[in-house]
PDB file of N, CA and C in Angstrom:
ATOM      1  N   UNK A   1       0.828  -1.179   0.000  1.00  0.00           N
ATOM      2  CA  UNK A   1       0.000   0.000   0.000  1.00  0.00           C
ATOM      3  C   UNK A   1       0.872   1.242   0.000  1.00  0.00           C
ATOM      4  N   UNK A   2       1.879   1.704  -0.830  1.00  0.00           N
ATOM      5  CA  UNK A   2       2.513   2.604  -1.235  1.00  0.00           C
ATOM      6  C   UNK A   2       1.895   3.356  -1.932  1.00  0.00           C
ATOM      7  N   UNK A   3       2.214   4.766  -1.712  1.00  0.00           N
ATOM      8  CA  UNK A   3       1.757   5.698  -2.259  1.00  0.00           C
ATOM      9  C   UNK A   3       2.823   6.544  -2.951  1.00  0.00           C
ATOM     10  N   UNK A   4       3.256   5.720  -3.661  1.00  0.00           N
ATOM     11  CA  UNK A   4       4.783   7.045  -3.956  1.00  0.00           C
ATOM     12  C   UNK A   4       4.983   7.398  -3.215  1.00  0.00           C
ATOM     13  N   UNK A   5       6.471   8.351  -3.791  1.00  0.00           N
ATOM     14  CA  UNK A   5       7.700   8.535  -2.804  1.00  0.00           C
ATOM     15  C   UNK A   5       7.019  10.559  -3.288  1.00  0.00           C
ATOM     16  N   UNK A   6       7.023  10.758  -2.035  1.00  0.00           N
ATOM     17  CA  UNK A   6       6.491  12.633  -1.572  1.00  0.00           C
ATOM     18  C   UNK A   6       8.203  13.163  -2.082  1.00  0.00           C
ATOM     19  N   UNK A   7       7.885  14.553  -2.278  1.00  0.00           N
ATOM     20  CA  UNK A   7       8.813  15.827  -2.615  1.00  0.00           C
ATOM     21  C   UNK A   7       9.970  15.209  -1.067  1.00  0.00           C
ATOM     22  N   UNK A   8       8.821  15.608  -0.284  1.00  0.00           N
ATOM     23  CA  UNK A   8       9.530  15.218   1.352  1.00  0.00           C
ATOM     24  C   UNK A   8      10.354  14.403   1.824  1.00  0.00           C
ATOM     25  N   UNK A   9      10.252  13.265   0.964  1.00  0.00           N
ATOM     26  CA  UNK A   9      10.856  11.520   1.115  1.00  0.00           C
ATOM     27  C   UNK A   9      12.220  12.076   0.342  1.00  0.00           C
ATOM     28  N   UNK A  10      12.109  12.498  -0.940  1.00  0.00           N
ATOM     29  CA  UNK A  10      12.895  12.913  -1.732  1.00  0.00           C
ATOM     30  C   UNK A  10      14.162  13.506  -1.605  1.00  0.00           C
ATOM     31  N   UNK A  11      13.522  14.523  -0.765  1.00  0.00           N
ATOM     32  CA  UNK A  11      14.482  15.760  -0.420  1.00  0.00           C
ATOM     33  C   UNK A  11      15.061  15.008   1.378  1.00  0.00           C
ATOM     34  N   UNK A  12      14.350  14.166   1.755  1.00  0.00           N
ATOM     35  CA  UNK A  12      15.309  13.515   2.810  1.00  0.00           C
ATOM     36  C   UNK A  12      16.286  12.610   2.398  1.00  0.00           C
ATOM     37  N   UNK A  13      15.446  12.009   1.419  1.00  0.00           N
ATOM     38  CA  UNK A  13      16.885  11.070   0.983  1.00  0.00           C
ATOM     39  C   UNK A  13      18.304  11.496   0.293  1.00  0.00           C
ATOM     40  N   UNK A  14      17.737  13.003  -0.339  1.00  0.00           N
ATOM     41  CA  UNK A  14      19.202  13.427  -0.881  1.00  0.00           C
ATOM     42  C   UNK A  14      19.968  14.271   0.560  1.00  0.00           C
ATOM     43  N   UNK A  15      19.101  14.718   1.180  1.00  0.00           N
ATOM     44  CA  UNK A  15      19.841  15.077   2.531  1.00  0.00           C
ATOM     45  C   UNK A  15      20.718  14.210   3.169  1.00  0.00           C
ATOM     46  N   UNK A  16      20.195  12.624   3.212  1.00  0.00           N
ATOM     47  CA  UNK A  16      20.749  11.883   3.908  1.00  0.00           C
ATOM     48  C   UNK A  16      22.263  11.903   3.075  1.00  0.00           C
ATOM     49  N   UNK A  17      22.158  11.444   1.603  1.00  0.00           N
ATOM     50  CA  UNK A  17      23.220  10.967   0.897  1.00  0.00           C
ATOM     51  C   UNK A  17      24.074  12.320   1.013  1.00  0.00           C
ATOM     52  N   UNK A  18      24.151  13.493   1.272  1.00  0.00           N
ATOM     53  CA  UNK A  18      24.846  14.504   1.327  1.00  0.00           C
ATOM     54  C   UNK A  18      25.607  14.941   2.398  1.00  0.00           C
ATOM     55  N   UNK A  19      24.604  14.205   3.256  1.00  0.00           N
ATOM     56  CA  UNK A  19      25.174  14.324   5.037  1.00  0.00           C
ATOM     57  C   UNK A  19      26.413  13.437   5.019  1.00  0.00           C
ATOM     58  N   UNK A  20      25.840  12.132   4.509  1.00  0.00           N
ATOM     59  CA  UNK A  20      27.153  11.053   4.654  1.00  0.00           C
ATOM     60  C   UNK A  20      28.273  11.309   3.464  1.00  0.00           C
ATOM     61  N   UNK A  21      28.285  12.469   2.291  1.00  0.00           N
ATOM     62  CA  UNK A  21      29.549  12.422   1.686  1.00  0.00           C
ATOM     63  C   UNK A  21      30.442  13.006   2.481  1.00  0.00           C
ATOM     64  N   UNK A  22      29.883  14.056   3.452  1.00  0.00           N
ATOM     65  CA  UNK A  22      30.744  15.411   3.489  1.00  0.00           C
ATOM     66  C   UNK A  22      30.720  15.091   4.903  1.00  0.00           C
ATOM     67  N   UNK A  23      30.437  13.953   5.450  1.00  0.00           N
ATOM     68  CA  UNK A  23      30.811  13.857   7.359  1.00  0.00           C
ATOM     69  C   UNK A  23      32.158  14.116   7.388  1.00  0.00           C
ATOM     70  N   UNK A  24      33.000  13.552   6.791  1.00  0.00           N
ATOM     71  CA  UNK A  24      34.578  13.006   7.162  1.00  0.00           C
ATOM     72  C   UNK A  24      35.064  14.458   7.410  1.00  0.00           C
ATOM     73  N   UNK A  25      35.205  15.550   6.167  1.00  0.00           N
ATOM     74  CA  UNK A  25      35.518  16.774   6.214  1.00  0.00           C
ATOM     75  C   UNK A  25      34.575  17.610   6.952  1.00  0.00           C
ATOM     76  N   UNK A  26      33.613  17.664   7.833  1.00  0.00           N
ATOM     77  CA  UNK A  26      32.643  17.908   8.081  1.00  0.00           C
ATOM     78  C   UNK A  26      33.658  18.374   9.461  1.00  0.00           C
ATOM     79  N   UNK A  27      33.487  16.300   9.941  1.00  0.00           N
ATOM     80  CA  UNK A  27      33.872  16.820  11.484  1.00  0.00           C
ATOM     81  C   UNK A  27      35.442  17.266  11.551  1.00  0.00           C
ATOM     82  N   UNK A  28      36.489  17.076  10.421  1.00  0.00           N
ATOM     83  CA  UNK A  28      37.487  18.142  10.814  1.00  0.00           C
ATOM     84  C   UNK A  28      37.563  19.058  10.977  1.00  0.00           C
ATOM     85  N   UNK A  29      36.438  19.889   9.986  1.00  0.00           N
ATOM     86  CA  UNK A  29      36.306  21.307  10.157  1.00  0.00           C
ATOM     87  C   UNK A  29      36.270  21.359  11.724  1.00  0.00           C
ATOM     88  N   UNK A  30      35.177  20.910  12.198  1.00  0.00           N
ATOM     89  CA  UNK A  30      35.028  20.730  13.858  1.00  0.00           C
ATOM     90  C   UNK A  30      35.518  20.548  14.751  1.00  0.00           C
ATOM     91  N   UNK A  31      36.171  19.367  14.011  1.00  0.00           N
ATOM     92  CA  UNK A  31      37.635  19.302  15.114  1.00  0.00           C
ATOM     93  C   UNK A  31      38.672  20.671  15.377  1.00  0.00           C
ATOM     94  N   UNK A  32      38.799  20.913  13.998  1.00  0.00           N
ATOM     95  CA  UNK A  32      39.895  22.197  14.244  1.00  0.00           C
ATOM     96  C   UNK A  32      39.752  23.482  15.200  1.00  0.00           C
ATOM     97  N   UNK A  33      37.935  23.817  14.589  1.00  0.00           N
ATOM     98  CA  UNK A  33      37.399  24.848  15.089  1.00  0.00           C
ATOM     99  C   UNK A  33      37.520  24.613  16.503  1.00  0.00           C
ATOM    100  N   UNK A  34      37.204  23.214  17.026  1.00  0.00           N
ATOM    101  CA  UNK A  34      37.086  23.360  18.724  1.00  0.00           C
ATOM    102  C   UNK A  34      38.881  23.351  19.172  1.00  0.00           C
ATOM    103  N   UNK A  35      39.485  23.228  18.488  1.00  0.00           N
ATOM    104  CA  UNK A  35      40.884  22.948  19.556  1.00  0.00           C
ATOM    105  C   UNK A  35      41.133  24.196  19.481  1.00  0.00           C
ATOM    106  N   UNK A  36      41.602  24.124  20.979  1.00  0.00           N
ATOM    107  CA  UNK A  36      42.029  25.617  21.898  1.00  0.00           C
ATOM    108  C   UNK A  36      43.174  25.676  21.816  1.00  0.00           C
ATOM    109  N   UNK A  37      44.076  24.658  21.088  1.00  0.00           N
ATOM    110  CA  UNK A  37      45.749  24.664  21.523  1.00  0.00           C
ATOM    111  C   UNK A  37      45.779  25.235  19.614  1.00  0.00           C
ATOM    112  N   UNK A  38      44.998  25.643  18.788  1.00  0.00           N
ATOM    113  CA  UNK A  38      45.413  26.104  17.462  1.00  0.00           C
ATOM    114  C   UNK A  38      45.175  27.405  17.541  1.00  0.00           C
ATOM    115  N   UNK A  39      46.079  28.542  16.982  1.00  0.00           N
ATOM    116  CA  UNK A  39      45.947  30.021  16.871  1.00  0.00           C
ATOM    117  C   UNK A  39      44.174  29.906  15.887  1.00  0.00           C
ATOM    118  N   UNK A  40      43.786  31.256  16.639  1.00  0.00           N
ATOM    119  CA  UNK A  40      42.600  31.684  16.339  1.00  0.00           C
ATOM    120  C   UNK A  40      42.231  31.880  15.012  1.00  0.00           C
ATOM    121  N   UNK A  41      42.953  31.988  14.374  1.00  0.00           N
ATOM    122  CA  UNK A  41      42.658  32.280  12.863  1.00  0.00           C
ATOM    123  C   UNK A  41      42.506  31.220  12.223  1.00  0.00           C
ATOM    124  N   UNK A  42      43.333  30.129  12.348  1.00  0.00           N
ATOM    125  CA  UNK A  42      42.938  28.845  11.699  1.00  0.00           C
ATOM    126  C   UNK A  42      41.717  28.138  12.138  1.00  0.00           C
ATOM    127  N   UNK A  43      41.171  28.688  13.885  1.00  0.00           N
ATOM    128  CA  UNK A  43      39.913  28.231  13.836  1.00  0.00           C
ATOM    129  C   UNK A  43      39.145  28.803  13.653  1.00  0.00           C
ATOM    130  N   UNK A  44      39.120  30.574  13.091  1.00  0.00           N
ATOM    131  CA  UNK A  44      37.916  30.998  12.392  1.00  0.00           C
ATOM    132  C   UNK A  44      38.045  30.497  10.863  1.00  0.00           C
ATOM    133  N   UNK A  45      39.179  30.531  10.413  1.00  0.00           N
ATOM    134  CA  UNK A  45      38.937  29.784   9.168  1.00  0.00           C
ATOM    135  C   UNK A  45      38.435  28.343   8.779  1.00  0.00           C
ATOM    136  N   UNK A  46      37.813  27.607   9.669  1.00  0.00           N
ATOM    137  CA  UNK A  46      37.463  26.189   9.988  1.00  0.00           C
ATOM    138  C   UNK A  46      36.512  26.512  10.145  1.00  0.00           C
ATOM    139  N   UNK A  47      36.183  27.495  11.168  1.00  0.00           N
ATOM    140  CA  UNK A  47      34.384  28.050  11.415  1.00  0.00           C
ATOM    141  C   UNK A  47      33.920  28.273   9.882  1.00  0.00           C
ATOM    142  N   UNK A  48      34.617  29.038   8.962  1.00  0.00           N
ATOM    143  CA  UNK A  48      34.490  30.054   8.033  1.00  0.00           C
ATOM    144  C   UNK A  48      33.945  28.661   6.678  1.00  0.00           C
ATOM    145  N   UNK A  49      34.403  27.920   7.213  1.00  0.00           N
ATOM    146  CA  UNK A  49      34.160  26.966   5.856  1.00  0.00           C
ATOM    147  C   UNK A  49      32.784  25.952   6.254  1.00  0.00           C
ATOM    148  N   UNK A  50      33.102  25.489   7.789  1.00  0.00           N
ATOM    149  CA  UNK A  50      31.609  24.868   8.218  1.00  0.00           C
ATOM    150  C   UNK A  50      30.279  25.577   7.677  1.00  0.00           C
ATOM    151  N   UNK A  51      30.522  26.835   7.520  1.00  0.00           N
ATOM    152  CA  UNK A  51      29.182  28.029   7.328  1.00  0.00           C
ATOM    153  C   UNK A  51      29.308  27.856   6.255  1.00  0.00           C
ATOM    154  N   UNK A  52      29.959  27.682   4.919  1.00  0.00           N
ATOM    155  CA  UNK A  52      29.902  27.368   4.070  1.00  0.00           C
ATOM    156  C   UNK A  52      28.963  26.020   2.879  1.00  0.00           C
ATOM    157  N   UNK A  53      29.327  25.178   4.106  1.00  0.00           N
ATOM    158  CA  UNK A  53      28.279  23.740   3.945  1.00  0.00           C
ATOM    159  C   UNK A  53      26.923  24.443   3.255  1.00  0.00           C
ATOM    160  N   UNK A  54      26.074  23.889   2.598  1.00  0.00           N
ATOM    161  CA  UNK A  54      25.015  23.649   2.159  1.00  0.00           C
ATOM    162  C   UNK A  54      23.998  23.041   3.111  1.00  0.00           C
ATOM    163  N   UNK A  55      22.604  23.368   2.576  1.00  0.00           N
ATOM    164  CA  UNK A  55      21.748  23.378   3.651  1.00  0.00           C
ATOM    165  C   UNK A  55      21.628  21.814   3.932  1.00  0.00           C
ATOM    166  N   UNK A  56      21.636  21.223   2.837  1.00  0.00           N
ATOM    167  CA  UNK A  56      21.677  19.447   2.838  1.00  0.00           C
ATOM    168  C   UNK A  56      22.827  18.829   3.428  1.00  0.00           C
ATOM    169  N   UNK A  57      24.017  19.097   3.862  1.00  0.00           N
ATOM    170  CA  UNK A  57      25.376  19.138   3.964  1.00  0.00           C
ATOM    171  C   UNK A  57      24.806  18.534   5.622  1.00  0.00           C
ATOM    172  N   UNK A  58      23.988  19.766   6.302  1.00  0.00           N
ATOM    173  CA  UNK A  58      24.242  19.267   8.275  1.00  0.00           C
ATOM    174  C   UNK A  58      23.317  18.300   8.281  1.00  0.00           C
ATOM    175  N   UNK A  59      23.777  17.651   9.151  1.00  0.00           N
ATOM    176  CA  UNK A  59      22.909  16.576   9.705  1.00  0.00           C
ATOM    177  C   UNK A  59      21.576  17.062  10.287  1.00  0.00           C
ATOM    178  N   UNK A  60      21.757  18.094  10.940  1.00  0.00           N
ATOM    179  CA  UNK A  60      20.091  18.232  11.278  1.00  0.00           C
ATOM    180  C   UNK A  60      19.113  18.231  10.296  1.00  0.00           C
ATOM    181  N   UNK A  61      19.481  18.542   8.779  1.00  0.00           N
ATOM    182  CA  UNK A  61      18.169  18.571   8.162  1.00  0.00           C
ATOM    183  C   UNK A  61      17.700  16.809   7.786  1.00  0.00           C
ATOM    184  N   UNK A  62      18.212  16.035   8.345  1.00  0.00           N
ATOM    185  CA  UNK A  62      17.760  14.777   8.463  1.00  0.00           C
ATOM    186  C   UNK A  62      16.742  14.610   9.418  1.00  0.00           C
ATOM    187  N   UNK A  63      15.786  14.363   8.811  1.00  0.00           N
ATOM    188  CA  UNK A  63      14.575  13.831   9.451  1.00  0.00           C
ATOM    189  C   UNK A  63      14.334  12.559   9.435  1.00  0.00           C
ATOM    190  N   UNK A  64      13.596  11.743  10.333  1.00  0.00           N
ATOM    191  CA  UNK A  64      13.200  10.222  10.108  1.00  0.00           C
ATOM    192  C   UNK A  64      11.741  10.356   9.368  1.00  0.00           C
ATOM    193  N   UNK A  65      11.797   9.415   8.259  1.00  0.00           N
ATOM    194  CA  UNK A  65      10.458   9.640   7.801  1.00  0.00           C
ATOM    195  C   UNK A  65      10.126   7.999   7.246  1.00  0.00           C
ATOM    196  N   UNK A  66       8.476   7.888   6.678  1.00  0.00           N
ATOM    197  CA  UNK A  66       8.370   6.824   6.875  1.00  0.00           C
ATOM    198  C   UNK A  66       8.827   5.823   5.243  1.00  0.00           C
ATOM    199  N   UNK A  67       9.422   4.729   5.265  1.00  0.00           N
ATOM    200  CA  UNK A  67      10.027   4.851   3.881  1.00  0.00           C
ATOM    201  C   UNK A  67       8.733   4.582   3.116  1.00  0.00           C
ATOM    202  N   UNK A  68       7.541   3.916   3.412  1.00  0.00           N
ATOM    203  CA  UNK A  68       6.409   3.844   2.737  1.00  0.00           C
ATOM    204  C   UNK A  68       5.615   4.999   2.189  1.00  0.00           C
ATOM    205  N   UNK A  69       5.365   5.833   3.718  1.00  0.00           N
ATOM    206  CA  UNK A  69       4.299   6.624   2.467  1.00  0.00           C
ATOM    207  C   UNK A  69       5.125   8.445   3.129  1.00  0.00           C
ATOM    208  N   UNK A  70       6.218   8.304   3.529  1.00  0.00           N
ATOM    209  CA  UNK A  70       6.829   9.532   3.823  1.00  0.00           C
ATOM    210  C   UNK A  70       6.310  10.544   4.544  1.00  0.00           C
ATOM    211  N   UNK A  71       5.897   9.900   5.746  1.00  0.00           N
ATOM    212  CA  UNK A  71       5.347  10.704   7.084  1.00  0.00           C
ATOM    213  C   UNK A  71       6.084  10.964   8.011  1.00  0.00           C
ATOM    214  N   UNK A  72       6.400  11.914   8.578  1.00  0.00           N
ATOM    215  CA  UNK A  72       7.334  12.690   9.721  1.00  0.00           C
ATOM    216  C   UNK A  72       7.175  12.303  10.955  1.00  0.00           C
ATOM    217  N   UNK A  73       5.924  12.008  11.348  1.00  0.00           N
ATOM    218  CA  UNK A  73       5.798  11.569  12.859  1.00  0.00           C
ATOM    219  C   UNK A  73       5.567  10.583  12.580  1.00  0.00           C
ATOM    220  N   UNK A  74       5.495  10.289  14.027  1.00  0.00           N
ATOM    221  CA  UNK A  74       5.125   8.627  14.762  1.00  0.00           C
ATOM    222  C   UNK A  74       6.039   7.361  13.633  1.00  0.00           C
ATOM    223  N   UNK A  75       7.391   8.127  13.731  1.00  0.00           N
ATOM    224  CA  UNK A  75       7.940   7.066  12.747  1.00  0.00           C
ATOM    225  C   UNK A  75       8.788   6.251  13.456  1.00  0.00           C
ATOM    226  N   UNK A  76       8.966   4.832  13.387  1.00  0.00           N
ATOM    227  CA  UNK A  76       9.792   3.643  14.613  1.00  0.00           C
ATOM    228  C   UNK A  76      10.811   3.615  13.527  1.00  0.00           C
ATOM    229  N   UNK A  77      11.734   4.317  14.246  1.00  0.00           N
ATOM    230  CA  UNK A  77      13.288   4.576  13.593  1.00  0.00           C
ATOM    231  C   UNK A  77      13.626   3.184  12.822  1.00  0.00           C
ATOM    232  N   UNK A  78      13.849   2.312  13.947  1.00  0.00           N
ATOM    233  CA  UNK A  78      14.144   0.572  13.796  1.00  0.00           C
ATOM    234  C   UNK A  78      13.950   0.241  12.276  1.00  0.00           C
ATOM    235  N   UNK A  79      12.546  -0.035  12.617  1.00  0.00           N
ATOM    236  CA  UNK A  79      12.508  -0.472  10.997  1.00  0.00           C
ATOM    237  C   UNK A  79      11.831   0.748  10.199  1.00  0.00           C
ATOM    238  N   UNK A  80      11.672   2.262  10.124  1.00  0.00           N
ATOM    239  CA  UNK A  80      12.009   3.213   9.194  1.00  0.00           C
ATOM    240  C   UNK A  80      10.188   3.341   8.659  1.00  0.00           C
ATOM    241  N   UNK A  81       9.309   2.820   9.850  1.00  0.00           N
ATOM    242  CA  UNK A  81       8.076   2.845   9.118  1.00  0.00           C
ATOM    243  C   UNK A  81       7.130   3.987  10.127  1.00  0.00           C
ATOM    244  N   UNK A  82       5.862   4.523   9.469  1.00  0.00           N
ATOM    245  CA  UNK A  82       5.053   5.454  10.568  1.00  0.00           C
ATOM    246  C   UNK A  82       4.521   3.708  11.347  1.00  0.00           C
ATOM    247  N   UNK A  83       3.329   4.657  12.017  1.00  0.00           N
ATOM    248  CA  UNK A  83       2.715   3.365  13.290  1.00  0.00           C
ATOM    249  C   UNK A  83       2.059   2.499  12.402  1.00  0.00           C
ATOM    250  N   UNK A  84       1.309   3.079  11.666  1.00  0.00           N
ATOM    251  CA  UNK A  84       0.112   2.327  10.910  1.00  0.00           C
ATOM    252  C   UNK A  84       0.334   1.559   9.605  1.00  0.00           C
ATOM    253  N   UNK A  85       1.690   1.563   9.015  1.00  0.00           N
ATOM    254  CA  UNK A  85       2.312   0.942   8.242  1.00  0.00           C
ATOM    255  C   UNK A  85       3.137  -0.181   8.890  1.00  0.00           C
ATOM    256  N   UNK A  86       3.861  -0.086  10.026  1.00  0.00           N
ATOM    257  CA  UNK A  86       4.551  -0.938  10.820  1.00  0.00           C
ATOM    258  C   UNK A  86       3.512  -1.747  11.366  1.00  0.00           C
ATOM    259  N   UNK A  87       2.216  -1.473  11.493  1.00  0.00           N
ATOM    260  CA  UNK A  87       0.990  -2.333  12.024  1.00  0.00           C
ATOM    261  C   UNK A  87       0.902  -3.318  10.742  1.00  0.00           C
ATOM    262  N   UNK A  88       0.368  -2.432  10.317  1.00  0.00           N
ATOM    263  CA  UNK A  88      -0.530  -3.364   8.613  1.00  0.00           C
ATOM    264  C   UNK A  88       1.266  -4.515   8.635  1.00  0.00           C
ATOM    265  N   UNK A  89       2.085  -4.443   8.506  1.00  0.00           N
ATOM    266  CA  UNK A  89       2.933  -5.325   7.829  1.00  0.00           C
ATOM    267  C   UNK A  89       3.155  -5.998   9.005  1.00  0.00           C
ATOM    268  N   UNK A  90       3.098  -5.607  10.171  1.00  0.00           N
ATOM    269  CA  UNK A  90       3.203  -6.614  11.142  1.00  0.00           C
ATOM    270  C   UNK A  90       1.979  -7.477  11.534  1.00  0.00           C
ATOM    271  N   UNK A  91       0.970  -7.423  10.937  1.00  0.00           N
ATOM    272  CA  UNK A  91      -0.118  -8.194  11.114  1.00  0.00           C
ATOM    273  C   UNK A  91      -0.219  -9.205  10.191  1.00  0.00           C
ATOM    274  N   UNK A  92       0.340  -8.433   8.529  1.00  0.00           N
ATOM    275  CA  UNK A  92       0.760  -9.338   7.626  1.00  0.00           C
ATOM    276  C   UNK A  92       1.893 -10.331   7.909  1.00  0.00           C
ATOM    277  N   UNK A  93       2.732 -10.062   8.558  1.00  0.00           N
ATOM    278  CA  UNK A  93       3.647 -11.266   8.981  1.00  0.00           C
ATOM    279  C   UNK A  93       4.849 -10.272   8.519  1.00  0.00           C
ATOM    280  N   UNK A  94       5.026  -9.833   7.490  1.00  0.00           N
ATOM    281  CA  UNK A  94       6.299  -8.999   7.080  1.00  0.00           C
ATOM    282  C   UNK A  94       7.130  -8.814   7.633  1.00  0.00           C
ATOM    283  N   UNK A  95       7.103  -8.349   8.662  1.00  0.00           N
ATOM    284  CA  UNK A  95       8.352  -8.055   9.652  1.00  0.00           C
ATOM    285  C   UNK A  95       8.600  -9.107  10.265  1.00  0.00           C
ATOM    286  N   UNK A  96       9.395  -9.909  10.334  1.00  0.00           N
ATOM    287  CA  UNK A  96      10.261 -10.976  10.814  1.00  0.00           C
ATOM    288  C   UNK A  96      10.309 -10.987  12.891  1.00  0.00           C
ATOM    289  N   UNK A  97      10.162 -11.522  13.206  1.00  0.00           N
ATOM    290  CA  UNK A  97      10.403 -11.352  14.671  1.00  0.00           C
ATOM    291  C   UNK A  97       9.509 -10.528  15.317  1.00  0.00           C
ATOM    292  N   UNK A  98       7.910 -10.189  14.778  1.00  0.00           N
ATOM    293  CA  UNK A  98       6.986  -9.391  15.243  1.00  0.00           C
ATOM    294  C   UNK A  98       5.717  -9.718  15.317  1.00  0.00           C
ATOM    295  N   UNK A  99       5.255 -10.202  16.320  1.00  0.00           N
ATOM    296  CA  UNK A  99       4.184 -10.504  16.131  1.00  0.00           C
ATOM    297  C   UNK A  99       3.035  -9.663  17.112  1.00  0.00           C
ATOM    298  N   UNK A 100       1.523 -10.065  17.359  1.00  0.00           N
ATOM    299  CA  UNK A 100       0.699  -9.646  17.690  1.00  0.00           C
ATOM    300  C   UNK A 100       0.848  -9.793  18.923  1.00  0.00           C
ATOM    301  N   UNK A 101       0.826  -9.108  20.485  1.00  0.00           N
ATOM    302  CA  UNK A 101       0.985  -9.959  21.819  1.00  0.00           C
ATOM    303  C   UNK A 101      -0.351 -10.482  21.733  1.00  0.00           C
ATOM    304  N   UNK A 102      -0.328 -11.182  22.941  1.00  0.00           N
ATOM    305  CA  UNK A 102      -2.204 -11.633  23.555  1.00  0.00           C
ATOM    306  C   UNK A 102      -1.079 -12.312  24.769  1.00  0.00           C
ATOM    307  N   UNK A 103      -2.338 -12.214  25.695  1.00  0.00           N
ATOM    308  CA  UNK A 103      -1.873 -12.397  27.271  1.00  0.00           C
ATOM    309  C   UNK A 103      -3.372 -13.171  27.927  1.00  0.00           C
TER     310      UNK A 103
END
């Protein structure tokens, strides 16, 4: 029961893939900027380039969303689904190791 992939899904997934090219140089910038034992100029110039990054570049614009129908809340990180999609497939059996309780 997919509904296509939203603008939203879209633009998270290229966020994601952008976050993870540019981590490595990311956190040196960071690194540099925080050490107190480097003259100040090399860590405003470290600041100077972090600000530089692109809006897709920080990790915060990563959102969890749902990979089915690309909903923002109530999404179970784990397996990457909202509630009511992680239901329906867990009732279907889909998810491996999930079942219905009863007590």
């Amino acid at each position: 029961m997919a509904f296509g992939k939203s603008a939203r899904l879209l633009r998270d997934i290229k966020a994601r893939k952008e976050v993870a090219d540019s981590e490595v140089l990311r956190r040196a910038y960071v690194y540099v900027a925080r050490n107190e034992t480097l003259p100040a100029q090399v860590r405003y110039q470290a600041q100077l380039q972090l600000n530089n990054f692109s809006k897709y570049q920080r990790p915060t614009t990563v959102k969890n969303r749902c990979t089915e129908t690309g909903k923002g809340r109530g999404v179970l990180s784990k397996w990457g689904l909202c509630r009511y999609q992680f239901r329906l497939k867990a009732l279907a059996g889909e998810i491996p190791g999930v079942n219905k309780a009863s007590w």
